[in-house]
N, C-alpha and C. Protein backbone atom coordinates (compact mmCIF):
# COMPACT_ATOMS: atom_id res chain seq x y z
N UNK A 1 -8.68 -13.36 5.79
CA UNK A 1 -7.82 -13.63 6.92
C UNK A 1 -8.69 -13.88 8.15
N UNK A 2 -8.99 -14.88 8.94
CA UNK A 2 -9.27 -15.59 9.57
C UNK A 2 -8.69 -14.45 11.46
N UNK A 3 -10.14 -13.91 11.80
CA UNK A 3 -9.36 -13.11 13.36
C UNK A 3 -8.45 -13.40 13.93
N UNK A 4 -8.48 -14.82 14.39
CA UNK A 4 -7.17 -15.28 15.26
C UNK A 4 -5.65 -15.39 14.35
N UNK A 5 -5.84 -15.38 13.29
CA UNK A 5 -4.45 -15.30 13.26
C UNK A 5 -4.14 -14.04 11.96
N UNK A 6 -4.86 -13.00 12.25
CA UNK A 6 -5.18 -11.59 11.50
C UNK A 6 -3.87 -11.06 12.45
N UNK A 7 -3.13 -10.09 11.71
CA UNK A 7 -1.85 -8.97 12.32
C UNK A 7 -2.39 -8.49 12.59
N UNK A 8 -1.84 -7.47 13.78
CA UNK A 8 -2.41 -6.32 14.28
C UNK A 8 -0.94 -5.53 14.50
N UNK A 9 -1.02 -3.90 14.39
CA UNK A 9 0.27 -3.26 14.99
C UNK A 9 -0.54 -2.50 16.18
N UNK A 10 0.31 -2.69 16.76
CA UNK A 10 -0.36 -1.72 18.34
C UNK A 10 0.94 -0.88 18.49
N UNK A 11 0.28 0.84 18.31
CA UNK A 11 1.23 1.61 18.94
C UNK A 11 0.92 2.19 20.39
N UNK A 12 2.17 3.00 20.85
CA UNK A 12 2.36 3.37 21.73
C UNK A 12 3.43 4.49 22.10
N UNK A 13 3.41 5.25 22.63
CA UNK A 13 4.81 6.00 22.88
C UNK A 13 5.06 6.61 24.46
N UNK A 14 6.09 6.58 24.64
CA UNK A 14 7.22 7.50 25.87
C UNK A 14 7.74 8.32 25.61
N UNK A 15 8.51 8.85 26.78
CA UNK A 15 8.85 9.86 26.69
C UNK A 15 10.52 9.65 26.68
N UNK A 16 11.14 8.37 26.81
CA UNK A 16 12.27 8.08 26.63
C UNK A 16 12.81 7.08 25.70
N UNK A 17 13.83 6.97 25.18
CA UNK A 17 14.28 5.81 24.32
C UNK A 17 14.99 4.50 25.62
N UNK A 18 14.61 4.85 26.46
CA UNK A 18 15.26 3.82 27.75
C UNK A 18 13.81 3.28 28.07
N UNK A 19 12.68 4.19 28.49
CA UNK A 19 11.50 3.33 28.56
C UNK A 19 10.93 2.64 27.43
N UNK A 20 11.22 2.91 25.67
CA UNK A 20 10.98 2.27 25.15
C UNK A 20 11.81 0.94 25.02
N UNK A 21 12.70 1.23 25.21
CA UNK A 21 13.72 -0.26 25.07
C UNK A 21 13.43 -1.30 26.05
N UNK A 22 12.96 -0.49 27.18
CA UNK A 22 12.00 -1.49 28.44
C UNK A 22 11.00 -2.11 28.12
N UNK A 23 10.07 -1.50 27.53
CA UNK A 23 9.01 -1.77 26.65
C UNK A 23 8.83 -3.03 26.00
N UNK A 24 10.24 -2.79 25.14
CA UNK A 24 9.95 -3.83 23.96
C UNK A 24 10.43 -4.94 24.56
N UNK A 25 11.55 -4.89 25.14
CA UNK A 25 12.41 -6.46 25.78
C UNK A 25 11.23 -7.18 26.30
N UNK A 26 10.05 -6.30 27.38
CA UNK A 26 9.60 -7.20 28.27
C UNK A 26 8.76 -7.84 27.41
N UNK A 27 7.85 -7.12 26.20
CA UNK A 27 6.87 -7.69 25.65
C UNK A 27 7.41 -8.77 24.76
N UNK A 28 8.55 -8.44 24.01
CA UNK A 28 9.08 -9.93 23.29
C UNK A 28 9.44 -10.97 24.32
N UNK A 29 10.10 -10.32 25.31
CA UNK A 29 9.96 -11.55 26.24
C UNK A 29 9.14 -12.43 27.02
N UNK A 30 7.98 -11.75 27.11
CA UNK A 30 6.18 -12.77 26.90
C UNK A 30 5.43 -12.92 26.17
N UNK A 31 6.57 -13.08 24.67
CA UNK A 31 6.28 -13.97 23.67
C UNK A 31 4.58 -12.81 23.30
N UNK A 32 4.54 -11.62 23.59
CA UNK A 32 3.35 -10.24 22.72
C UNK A 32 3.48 -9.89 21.79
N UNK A 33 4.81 -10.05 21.23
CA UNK A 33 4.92 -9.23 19.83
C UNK A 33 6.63 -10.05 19.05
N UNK A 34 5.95 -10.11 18.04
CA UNK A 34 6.80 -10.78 17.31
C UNK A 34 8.48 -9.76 16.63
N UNK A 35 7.70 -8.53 16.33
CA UNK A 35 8.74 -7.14 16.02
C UNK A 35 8.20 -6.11 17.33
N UNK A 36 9.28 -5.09 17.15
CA UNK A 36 8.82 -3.68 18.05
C UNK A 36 9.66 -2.81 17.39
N UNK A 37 9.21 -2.40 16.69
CA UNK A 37 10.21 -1.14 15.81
C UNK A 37 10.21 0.22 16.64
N UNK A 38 11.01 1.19 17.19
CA UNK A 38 11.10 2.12 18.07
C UNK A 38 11.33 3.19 17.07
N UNK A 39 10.54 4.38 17.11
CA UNK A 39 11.32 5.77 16.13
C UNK A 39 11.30 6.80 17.06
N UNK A 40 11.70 7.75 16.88
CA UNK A 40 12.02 9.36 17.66
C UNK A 40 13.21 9.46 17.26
N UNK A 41 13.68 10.67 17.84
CA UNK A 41 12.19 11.27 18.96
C UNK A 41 11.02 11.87 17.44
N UNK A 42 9.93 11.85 18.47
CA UNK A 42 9.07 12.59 17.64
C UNK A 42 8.31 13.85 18.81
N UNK A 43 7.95 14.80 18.17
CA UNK A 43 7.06 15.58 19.10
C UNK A 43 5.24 15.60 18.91
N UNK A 44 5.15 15.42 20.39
CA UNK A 44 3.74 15.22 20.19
C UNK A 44 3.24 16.43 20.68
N UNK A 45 2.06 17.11 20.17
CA UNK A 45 0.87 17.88 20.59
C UNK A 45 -0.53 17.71 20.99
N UNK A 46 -0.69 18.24 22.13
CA UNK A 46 -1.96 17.34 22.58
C UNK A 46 -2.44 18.08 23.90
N UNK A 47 -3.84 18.02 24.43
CA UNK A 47 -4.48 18.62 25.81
C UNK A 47 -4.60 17.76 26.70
N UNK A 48 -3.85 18.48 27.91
CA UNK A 48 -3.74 17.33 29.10
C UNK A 48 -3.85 18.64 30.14
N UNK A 49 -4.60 18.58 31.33
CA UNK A 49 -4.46 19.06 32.33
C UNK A 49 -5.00 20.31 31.82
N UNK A 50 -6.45 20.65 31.23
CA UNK A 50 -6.71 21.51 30.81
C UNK A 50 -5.70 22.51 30.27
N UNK A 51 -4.36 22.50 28.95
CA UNK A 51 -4.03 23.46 28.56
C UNK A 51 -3.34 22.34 27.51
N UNK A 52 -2.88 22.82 26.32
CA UNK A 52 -2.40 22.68 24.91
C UNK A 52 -0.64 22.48 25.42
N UNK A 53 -0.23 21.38 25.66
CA UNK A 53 0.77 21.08 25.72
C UNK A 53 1.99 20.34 24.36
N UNK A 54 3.48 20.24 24.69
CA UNK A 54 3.84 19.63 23.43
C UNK A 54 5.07 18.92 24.25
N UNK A 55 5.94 17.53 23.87
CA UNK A 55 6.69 16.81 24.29
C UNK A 55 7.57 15.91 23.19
N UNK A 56 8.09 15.86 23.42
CA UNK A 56 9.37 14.85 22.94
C UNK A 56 8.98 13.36 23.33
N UNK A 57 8.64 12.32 22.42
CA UNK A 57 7.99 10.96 22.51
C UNK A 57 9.33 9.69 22.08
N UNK A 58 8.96 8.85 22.08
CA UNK A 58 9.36 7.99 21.73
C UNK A 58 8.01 6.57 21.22
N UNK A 59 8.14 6.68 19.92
CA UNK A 59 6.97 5.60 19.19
C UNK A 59 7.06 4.53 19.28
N UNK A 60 6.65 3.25 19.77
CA UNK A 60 6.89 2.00 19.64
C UNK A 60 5.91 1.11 18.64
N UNK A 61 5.81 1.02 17.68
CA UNK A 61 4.75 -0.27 16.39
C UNK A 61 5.38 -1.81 17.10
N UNK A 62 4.22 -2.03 17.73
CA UNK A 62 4.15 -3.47 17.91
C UNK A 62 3.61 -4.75 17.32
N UNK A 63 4.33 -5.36 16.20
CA UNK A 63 3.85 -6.42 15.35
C UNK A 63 3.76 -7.52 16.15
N UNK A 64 2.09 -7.74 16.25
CA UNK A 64 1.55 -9.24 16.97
C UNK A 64 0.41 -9.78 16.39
N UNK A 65 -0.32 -10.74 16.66
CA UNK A 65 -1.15 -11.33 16.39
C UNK A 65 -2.81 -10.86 16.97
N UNK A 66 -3.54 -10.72 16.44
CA UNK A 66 -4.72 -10.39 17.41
C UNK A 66 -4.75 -11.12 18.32
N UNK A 67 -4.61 -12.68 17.88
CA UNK A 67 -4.84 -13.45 19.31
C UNK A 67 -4.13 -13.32 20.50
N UNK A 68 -3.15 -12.40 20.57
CA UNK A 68 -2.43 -11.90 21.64
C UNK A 68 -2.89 -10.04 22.15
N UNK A 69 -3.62 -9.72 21.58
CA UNK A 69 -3.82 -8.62 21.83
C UNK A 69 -4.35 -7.90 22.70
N UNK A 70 -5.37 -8.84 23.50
CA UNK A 70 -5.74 -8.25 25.06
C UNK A 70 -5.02 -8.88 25.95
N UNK A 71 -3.91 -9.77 25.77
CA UNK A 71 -2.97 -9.79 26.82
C UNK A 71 -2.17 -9.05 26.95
N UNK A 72 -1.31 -8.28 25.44
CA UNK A 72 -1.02 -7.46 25.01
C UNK A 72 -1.14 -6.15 25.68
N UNK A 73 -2.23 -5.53 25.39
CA UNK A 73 -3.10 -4.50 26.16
C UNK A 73 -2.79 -4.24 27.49
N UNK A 74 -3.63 -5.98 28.70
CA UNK A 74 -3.34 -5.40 29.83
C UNK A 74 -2.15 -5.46 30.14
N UNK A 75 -0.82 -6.20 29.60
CA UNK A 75 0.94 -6.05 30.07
C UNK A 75 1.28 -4.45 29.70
N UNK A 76 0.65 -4.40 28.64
CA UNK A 76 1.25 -3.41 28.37
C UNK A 76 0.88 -1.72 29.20
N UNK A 77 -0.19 -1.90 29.88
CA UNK A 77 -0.91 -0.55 30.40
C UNK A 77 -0.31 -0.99 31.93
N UNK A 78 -0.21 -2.31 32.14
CA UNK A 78 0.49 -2.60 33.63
C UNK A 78 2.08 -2.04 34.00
N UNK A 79 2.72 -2.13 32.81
CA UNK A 79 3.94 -1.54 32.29
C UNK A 79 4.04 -0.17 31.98
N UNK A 80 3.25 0.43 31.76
CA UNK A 80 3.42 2.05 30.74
C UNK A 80 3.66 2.25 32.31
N UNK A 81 4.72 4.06 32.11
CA UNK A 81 4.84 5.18 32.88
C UNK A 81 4.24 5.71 32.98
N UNK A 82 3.35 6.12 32.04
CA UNK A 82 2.16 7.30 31.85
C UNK A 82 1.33 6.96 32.21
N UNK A 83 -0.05 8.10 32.91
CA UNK A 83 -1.14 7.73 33.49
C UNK A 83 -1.85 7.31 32.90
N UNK A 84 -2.15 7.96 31.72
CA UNK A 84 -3.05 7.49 30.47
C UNK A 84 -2.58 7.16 29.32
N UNK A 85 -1.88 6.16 29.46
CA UNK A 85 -0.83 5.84 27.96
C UNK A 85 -2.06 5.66 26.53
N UNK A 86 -1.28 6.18 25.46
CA UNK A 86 -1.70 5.95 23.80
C UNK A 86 -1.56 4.51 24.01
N UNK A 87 -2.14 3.38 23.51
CA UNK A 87 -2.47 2.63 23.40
C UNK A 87 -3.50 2.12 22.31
N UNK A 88 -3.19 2.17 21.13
CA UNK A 88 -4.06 1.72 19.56
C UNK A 88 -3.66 0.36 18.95
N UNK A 89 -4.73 -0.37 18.75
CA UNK A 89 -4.74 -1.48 18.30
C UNK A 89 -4.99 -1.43 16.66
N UNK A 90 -4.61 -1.42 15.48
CA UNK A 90 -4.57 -1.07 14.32
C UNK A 90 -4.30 -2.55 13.80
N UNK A 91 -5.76 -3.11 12.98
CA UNK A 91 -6.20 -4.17 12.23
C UNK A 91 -5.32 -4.05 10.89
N UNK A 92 -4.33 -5.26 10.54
CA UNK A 92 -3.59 -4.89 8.79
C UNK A 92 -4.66 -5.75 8.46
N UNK A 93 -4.97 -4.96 7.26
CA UNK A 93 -5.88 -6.05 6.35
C UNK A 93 -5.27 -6.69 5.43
N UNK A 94 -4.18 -6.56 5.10
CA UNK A 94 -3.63 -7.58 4.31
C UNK A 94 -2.10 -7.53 4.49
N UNK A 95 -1.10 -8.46 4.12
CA UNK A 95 0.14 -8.77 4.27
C UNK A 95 0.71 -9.79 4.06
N UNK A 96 1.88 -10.21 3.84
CA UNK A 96 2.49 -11.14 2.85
C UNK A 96 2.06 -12.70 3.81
N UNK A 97 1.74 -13.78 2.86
CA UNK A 97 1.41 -14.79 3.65
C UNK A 97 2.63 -15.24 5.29
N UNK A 98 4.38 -15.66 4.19
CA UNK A 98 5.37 -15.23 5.07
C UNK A 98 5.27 -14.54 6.29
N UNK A 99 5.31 -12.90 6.25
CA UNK A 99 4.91 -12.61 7.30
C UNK A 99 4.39 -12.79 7.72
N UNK A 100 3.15 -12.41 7.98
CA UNK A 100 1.68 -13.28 8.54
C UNK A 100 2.26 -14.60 9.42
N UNK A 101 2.62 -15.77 9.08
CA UNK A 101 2.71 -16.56 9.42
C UNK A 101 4.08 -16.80 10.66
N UNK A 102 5.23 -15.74 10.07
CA UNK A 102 6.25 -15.60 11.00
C UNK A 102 6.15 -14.82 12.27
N UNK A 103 5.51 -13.80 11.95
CA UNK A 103 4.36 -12.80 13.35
C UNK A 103 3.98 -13.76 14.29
N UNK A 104 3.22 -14.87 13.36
CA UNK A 104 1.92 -16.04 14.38
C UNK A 104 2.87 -16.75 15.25
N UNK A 105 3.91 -17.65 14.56
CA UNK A 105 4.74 -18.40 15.22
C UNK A 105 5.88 -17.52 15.89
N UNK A 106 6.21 -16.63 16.14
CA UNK A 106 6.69 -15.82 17.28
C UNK A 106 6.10 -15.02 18.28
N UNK A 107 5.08 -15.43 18.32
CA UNK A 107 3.54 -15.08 19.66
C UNK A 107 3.18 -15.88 19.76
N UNK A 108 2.79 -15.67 21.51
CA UNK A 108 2.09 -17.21 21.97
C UNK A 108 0.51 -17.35 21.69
């Protein structure tokens, strides 16, 4: 599979199912991601502010193209609520040609 037109899922999560639904509209709507599948709540555990904290998330998997992926990135960190948003770029190494190809042509 050839980088530029290699899948990538980029996750992310909130703390609401209203900021994720914000989320996803804006990025399909500049043509970043072809799917945005939303799950939660989920609870996350994790150290912030020097002490062992836990929260109620909301997950967003963003199916795009690598070649969209550092535009991707900075909309998407320009957009997050959070100071330091999760933000993972996760390489598929393989996937149905179909898909693959329906991902590409629904990203710019």
């Amino acid at each position: 599979m050839h980088s530029s037109t290699q899948l990538v899922i980029v996750v992310t999560t909130v703390t609401s199912h209203h900021d994720a639904e914000q989320l996803a509209s804006q990025l399909l709507d500049a043509g970043l991601a072809a799917c945005i599948q939303i799950d939660g709540p989920v609870t996350s555990h994790y150290q912030w502010d020097g002490a062992i904290q836990s929260s109620t998330e909301y997950r967003l998997m963003i199916k795009t193209g690598n070649a969209c992926w550092q535009d991707l990135k900075e909309k998407l960190t320009a957009l997050h609520p959070y100071e330091e948003p999760e933000i993972l770029m996760l390489p598929v190494s393989d996937t149905t040609e179909g898909y693959l190809n329906w991902v590409i042509q629904h990203t710019r």
